[in-house]
C-alpha atoms as a PDB file:
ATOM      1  CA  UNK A   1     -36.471  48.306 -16.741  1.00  0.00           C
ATOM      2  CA  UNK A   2     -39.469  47.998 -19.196  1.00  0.00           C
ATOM      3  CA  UNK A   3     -40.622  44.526 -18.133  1.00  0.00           C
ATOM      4  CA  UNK A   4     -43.792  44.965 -20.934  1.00  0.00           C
ATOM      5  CA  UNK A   5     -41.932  46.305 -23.595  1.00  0.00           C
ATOM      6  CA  UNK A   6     -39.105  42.850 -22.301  1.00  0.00           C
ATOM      7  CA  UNK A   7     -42.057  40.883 -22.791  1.00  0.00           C
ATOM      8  CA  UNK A   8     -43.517  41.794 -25.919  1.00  0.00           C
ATOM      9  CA  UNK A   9     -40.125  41.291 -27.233  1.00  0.00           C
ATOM     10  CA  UNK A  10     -40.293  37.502 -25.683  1.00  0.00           C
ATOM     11  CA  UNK A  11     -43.574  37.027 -26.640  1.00  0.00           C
ATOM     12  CA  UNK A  12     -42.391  38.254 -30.505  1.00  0.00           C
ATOM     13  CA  UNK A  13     -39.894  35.834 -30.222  1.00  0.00           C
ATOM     14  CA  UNK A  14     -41.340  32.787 -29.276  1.00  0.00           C
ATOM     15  CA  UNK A  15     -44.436  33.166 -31.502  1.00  0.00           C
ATOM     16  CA  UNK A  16     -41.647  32.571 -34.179  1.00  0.00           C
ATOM     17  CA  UNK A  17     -40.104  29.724 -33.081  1.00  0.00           C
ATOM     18  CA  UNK A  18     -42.506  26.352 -33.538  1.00  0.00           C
ATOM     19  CA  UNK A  19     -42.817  23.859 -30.766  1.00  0.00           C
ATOM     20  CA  UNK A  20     -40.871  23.529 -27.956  1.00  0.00           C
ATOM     21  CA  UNK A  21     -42.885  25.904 -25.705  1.00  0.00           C
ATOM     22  CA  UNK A  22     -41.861  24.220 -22.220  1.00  0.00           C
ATOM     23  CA  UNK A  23     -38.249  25.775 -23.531  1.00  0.00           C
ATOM     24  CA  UNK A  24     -40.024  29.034 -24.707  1.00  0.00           C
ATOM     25  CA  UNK A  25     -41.777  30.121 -21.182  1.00  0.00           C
ATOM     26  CA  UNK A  26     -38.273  29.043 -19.478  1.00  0.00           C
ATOM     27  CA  UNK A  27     -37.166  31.631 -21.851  1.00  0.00           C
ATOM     28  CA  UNK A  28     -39.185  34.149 -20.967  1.00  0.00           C
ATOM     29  CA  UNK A  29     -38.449  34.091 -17.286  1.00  0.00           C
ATOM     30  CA  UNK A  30     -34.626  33.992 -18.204  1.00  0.00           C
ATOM     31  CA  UNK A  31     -34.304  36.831 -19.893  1.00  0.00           C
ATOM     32  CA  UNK A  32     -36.629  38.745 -17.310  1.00  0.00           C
ATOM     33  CA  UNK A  33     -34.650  37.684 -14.336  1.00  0.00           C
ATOM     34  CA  UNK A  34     -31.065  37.980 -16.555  1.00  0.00           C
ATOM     35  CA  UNK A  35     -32.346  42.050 -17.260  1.00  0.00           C
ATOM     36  CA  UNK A  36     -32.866  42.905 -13.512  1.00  0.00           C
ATOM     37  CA  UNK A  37     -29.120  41.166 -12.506  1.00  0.00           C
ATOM     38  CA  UNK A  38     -27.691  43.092 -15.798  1.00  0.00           C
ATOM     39  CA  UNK A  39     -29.120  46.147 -14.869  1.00  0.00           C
ATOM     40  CA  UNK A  40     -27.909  45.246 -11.095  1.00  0.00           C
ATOM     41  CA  UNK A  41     -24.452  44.787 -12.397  1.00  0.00           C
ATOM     42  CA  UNK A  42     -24.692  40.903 -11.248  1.00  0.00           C
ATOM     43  CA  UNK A  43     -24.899  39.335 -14.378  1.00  0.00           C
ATOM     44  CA  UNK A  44     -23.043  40.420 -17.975  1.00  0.00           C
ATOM     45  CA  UNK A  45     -24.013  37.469 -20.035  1.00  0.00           C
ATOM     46  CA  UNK A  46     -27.170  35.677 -20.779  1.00  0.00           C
ATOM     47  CA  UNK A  47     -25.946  31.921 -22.190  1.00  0.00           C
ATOM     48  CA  UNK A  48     -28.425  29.390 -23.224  1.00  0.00           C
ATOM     49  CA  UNK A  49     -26.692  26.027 -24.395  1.00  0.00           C
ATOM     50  CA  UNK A  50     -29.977  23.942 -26.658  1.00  0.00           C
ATOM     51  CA  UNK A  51     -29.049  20.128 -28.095  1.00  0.00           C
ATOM     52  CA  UNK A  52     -30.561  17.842 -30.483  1.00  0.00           C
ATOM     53  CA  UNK A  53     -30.782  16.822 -33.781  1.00  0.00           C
ATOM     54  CA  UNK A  54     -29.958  19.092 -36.802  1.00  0.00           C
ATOM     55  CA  UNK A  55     -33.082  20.861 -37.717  1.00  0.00           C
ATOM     56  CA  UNK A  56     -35.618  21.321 -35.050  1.00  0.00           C
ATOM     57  CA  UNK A  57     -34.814  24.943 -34.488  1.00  0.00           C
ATOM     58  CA  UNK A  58     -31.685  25.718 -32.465  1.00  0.00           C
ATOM     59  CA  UNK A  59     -29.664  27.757 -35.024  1.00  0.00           C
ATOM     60  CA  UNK A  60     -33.306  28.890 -35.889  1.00  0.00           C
ATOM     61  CA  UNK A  61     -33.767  30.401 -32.409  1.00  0.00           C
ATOM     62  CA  UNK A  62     -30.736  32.395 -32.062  1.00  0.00           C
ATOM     63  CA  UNK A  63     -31.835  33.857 -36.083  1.00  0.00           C
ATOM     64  CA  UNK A  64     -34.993  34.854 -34.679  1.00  0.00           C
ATOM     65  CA  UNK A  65     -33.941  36.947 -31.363  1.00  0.00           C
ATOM     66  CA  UNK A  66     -31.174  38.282 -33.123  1.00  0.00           C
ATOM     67  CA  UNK A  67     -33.440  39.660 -35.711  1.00  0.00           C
ATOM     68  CA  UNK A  68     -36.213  40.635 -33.246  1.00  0.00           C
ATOM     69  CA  UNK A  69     -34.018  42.642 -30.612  1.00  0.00           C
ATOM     70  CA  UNK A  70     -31.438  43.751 -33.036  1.00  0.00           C
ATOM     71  CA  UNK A  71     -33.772  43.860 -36.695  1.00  0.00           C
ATOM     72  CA  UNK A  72     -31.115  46.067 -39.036  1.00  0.00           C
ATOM     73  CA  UNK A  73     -27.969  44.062 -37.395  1.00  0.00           C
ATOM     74  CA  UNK A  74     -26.126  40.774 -38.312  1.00  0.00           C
ATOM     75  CA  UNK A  75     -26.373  38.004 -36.349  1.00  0.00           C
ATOM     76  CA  UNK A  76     -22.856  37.560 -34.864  1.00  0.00           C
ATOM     77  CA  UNK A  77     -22.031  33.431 -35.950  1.00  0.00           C
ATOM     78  CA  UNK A  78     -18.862  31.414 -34.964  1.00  0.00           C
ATOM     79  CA  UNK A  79     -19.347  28.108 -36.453  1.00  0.00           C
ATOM     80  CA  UNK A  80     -16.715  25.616 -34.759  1.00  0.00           C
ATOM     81  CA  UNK A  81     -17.209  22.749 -37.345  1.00  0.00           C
ATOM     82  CA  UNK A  82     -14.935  25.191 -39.978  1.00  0.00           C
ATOM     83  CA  UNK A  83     -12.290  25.397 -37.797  1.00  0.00           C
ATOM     84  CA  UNK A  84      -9.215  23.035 -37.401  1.00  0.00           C
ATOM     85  CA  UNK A  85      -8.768  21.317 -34.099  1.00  0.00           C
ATOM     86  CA  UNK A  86      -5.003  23.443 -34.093  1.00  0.00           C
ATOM     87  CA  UNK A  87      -5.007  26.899 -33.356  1.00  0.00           C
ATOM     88  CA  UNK A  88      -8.686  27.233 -32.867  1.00  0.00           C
ATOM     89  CA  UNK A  89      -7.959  29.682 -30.263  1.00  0.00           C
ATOM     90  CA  UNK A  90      -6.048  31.981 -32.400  1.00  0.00           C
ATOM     91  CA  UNK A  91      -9.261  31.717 -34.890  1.00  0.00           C
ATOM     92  CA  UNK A  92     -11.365  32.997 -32.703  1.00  0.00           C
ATOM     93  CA  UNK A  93      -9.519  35.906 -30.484  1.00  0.00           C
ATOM     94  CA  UNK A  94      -6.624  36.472 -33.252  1.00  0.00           C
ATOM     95  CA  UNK A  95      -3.028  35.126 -32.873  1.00  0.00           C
ATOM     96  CA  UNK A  96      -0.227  36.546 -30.452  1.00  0.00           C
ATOM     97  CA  UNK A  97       1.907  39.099 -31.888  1.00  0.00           C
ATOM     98  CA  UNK A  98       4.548  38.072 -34.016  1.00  0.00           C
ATOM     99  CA  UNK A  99       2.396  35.040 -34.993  1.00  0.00           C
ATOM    100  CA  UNK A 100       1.231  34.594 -38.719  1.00  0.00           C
ATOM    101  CA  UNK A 101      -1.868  36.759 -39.394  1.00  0.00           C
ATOM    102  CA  UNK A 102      -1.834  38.483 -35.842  1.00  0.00           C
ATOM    103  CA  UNK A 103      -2.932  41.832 -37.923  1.00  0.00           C
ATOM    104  CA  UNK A 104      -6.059  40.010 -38.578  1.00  0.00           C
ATOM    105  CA  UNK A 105      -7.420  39.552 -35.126  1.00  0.00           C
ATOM    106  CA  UNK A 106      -9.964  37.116 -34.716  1.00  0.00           C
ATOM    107  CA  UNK A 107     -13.048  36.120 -36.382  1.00  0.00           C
ATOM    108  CA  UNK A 108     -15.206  36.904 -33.020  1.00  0.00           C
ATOM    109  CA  UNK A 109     -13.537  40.049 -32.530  1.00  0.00           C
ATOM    110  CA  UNK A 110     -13.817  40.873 -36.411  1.00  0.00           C
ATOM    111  CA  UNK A 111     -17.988  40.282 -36.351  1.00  0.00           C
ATOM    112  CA  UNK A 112     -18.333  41.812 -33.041  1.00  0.00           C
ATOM    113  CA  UNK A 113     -16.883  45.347 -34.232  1.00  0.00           C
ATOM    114  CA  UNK A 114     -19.081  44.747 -37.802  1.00  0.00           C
ATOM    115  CA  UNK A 115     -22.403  44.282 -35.825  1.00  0.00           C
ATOM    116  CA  UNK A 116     -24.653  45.703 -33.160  1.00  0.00           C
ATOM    117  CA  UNK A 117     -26.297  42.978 -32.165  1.00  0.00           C
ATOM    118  CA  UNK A 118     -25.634  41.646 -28.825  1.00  0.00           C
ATOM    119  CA  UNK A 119     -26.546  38.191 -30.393  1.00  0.00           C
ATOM    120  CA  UNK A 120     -23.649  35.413 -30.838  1.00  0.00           C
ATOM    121  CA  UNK A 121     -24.569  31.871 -32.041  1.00  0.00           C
ATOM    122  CA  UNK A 122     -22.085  29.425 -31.248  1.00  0.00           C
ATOM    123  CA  UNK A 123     -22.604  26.510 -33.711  1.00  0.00           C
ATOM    124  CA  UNK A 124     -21.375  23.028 -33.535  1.00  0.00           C
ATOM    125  CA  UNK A 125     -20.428  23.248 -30.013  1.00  0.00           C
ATOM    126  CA  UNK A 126     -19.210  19.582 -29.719  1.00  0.00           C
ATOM    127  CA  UNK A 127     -16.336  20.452 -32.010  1.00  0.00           C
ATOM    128  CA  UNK A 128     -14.588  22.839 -29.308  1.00  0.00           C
ATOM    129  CA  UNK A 129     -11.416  21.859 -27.753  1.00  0.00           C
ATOM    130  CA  UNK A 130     -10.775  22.336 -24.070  1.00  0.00           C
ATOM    131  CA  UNK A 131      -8.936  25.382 -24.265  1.00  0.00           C
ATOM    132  CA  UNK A 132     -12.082  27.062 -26.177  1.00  0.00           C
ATOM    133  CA  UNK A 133     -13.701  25.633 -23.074  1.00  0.00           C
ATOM    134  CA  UNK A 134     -11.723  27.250 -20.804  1.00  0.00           C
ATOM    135  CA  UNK A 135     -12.137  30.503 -22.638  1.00  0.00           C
ATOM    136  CA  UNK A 136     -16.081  30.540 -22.532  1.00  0.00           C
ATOM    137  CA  UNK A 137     -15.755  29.609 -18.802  1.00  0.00           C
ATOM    138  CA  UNK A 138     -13.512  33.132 -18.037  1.00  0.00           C
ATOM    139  CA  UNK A 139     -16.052  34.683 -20.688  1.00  0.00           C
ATOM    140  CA  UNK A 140     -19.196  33.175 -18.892  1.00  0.00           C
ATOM    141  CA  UNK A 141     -17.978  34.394 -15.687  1.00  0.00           C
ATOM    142  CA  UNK A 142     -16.271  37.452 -15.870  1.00  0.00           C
ATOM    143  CA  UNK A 143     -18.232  38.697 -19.129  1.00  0.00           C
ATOM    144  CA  UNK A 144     -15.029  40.536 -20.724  1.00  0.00           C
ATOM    145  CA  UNK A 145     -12.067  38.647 -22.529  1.00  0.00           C
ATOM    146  CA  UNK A 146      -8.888  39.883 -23.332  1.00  0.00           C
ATOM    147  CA  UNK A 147      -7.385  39.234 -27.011  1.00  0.00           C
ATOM    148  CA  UNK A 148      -3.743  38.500 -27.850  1.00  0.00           C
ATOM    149  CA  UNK A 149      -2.894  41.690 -28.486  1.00  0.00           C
ATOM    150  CA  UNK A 150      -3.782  42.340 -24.415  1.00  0.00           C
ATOM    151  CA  UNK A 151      -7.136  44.603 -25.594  1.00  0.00           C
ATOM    152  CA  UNK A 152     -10.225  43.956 -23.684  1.00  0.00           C
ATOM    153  CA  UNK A 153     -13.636  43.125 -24.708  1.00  0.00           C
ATOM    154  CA  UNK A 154     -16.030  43.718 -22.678  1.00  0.00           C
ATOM    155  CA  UNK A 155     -19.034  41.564 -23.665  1.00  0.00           C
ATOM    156  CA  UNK A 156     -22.060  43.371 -20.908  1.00  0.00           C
ATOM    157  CA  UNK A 157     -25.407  42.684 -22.548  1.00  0.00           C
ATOM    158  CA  UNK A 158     -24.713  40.120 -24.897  1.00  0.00           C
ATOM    159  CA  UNK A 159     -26.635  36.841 -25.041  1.00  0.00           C
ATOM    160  CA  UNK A 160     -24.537  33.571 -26.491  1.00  0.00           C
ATOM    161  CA  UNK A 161     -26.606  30.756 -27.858  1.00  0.00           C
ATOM    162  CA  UNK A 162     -24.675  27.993 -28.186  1.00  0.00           C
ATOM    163  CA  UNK A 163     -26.171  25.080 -30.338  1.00  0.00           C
ATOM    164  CA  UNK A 164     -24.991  21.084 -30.590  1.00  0.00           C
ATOM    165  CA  UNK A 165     -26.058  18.302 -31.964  1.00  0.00           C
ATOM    166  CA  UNK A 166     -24.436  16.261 -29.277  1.00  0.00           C
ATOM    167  CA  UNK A 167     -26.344  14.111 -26.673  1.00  0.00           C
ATOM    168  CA  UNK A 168     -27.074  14.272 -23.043  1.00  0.00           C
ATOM    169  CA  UNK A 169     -24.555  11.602 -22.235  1.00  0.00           C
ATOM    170  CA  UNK A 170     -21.884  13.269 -24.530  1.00  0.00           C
ATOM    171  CA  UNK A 171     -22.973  16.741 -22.849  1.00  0.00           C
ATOM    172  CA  UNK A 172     -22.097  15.516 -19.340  1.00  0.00           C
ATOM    173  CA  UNK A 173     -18.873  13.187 -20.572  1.00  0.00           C
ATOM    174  CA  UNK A 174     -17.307  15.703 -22.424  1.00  0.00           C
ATOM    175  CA  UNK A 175     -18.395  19.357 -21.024  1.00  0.00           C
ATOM    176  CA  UNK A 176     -16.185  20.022 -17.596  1.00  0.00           C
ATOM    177  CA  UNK A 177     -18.537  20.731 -15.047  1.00  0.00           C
ATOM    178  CA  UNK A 178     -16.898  24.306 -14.482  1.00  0.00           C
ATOM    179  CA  UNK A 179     -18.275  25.402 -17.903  1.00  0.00           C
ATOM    180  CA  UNK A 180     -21.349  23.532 -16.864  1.00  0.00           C
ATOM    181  CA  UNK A 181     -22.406  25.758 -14.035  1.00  0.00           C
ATOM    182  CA  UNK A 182     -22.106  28.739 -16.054  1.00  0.00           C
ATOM    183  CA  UNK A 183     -24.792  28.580 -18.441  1.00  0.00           C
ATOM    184  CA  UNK A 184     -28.286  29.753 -17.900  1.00  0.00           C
ATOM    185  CA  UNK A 185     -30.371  27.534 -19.697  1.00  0.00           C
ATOM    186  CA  UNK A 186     -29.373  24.534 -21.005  1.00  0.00           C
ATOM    187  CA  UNK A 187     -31.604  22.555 -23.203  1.00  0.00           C
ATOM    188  CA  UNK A 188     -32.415  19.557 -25.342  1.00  0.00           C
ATOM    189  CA  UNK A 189     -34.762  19.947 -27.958  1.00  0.00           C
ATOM    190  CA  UNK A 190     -36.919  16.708 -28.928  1.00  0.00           C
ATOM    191  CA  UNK A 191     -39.255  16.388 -32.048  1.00  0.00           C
ATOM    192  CA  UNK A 192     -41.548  19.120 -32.753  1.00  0.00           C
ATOM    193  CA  UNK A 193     -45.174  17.961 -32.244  1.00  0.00           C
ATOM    194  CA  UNK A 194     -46.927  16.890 -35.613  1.00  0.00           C
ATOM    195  CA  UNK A 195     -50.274  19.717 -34.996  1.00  0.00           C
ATOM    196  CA  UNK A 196     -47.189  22.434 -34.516  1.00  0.00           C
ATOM    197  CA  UNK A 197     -45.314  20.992 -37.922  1.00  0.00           C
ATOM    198  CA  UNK A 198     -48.837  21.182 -39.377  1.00  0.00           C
ATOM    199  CA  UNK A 199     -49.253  24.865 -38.689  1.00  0.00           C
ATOM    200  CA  UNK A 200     -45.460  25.203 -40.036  1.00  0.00           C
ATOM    201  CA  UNK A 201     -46.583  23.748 -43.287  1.00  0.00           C
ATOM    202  CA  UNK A 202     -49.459  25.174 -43.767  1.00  0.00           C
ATOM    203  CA  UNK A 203     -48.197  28.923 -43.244  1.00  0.00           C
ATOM    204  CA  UNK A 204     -45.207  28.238 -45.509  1.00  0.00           C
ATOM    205  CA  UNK A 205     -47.058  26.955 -48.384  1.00  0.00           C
ATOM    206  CA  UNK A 206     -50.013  29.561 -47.991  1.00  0.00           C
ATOM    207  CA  UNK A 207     -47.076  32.428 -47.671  1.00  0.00           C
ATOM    208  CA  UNK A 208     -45.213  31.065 -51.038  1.00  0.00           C
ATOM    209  CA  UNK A 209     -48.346  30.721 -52.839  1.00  0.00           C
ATOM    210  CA  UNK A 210     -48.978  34.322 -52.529  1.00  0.00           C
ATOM    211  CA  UNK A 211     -45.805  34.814 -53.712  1.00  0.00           C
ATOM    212  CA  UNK A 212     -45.947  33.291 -56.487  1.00  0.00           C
ATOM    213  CA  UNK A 213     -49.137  34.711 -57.203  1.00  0.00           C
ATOM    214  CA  UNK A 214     -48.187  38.349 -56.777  1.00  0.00           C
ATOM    215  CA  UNK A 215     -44.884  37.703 -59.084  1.00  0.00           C
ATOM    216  CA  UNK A 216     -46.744  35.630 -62.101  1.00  0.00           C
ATOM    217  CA  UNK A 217     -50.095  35.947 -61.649  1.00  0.00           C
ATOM    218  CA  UNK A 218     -51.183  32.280 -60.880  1.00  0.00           C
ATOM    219  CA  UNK A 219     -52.987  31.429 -57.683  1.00  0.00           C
ATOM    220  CA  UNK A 220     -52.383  27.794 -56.996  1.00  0.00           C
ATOM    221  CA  UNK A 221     -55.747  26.257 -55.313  1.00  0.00           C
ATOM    222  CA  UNK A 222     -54.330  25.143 -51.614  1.00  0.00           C
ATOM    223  CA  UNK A 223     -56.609  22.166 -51.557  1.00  0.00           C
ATOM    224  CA  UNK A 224     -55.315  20.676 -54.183  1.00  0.00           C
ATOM    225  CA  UNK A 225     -51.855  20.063 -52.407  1.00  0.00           C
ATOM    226  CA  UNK A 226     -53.478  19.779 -48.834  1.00  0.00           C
ATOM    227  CA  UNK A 227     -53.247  16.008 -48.688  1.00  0.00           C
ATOM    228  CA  UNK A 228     -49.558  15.962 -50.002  1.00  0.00           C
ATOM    229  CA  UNK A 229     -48.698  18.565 -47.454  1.00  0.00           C
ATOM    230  CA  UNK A 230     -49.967  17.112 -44.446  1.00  0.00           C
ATOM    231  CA  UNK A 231     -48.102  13.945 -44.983  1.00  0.00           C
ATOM    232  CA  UNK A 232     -44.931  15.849 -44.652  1.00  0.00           C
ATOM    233  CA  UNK A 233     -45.363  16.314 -40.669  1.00  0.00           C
ATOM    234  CA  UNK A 234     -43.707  12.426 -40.261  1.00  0.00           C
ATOM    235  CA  UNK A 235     -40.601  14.096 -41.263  1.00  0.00           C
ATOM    236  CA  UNK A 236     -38.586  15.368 -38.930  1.00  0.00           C
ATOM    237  CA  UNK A 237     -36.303  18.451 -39.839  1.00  0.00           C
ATOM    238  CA  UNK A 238     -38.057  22.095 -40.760  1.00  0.00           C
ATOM    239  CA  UNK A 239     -35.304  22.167 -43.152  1.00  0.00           C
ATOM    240  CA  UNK A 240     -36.138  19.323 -45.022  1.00  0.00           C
ATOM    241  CA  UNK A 241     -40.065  19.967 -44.624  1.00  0.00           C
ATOM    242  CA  UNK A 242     -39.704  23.317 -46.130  1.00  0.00           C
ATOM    243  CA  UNK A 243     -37.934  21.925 -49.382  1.00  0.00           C
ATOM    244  CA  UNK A 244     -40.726  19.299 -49.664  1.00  0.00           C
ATOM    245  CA  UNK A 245     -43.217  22.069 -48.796  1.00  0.00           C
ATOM    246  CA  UNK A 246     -41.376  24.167 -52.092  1.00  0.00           C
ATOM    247  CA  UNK A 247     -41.301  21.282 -54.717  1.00  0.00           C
ATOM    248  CA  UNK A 248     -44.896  20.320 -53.910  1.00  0.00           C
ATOM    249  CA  UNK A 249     -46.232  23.709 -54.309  1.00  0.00           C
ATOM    250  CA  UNK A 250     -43.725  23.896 -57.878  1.00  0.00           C
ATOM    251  CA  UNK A 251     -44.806  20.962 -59.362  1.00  0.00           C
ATOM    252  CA  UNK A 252     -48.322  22.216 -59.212  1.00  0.00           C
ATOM    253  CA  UNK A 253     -46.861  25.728 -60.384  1.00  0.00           C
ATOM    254  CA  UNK A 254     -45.803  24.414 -63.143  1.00  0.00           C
ATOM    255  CA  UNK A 255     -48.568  22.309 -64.201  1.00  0.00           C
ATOM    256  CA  UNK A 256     -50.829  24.935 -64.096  1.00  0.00           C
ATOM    257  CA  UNK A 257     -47.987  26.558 -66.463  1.00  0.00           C
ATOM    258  CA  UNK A 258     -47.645  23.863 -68.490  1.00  0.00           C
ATOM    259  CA  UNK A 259     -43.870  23.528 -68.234  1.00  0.00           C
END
């Protein structure tokens, strides 16, 4: 095992990811300790379950390591909150034979044989149904699955991220403890610091300045937006800072274009 080359990779990672750094050196150690038992044979699956509100950087985590350990691959992404609370099973592993769209298979088994990565996201976690539970549990555990056509996965190397918006007291009602014990890491990410949201800012709105700059030719004086931008760390979600970030630096865009 390369344990530098393992932590360069970590270290990649986490540099991309803002905040949440108590989280990031847990990682770190995780994924150290998860390569020995892999490469042991003791351990199949690295699973890391993060909470909290939408926007703080849990889908944004599982983006970045995908991209980082796997960088010409898709993410693999099962988001639960577009499936039906019926059949959800069937969406995921395919239906039994002689079901409706049992030539399909499923759509985990579908994105698993289009990508390399060894990536899965798991969105919208809370939105599983106990039988989805009990197949992560065997999953977790054994690190293979078997479809409903009776083929076998085998799933050695992968790391799940599963993401949720739920709370701690709707992670303990409603999670069965069995699943429980089987992940890794699990998670709750709080509000990002405001100096760390600062940095954010400040390195998106320098980076699409550029941009613009090298497309049309107009280099937008930072300073002149600095005040506007700084406010923007009492928000809350990247997503929504990152907008603001975008029609602050426009509207000076297109003053200086006249438009």
């Amino acid at each position: 095992i390369d344990v530098k080359s393992i932590s360069e990779i970590v270290d990649n990672i986490n540099s991309e990811l803002i905040g949440h750094d108590i989280f990031k050196n847990d990682f770190k150690k995780n994924l150290l300790k998860y390569s020995f038992l892999n490469n042991m044979g003791n351990r199949k699956i690295l699973s890391i379950l993060i909470c909290g509100e939408s926007g703080i950087g849990k889908t944004e985590f599982a983006k970045i390591v995908s991209k980082k350990m796997y960088p010409n691959e898709d993410l693999i992404k099962i988001n639960f909150g577009n499936y039906s609370t019926e059949g959800v099973l069937n969406s995921l592993i395919g239906a039994p034979l002689g079901y409706k769209g049992c030539e399909e298979g499923g759509e985990l088994i579908n994105k698993i044989k289009k990508s390399k990565s060894k990536v899965i996201l798991i969105d919208e976690f809370e939105k599983a149904t106990p039988s989805i539970y009990n197949f992560f549990y065997e999953l977790l555990e054994d690190g293979v699955f078997t479809d409903r056509h009776g083929n076998r996965h085998d799933l050695n190397g992968y790391i799940i991220i599963f993401t949720s918006n739920m709370t701690q007291e709707i992670y303990q009602e409603h999670i069965p403890n069995s699943l429980r014990s089987r992940f890794d890491m699990v998670y709750y990410f709080i509000d990002i610091p405001s100096s760390d949201k600062i940095i954010f800012i400040q390195e998106t709105a320098k980076s699409l300045i550029d941009k613009l700059e090298h497309n049309y030719g107009i280099r937008i004086n930072y300073e002149d937006v600095e005040k506007d931008l700084v406010r923007l760390a009492n928000h809350k979600n990247l997503r929504d800072i990152k907008r603001k970030v975008e029609d602050i630096i426009f509207m000076e865009f297109f003053k200086s274009k006249n438009i």
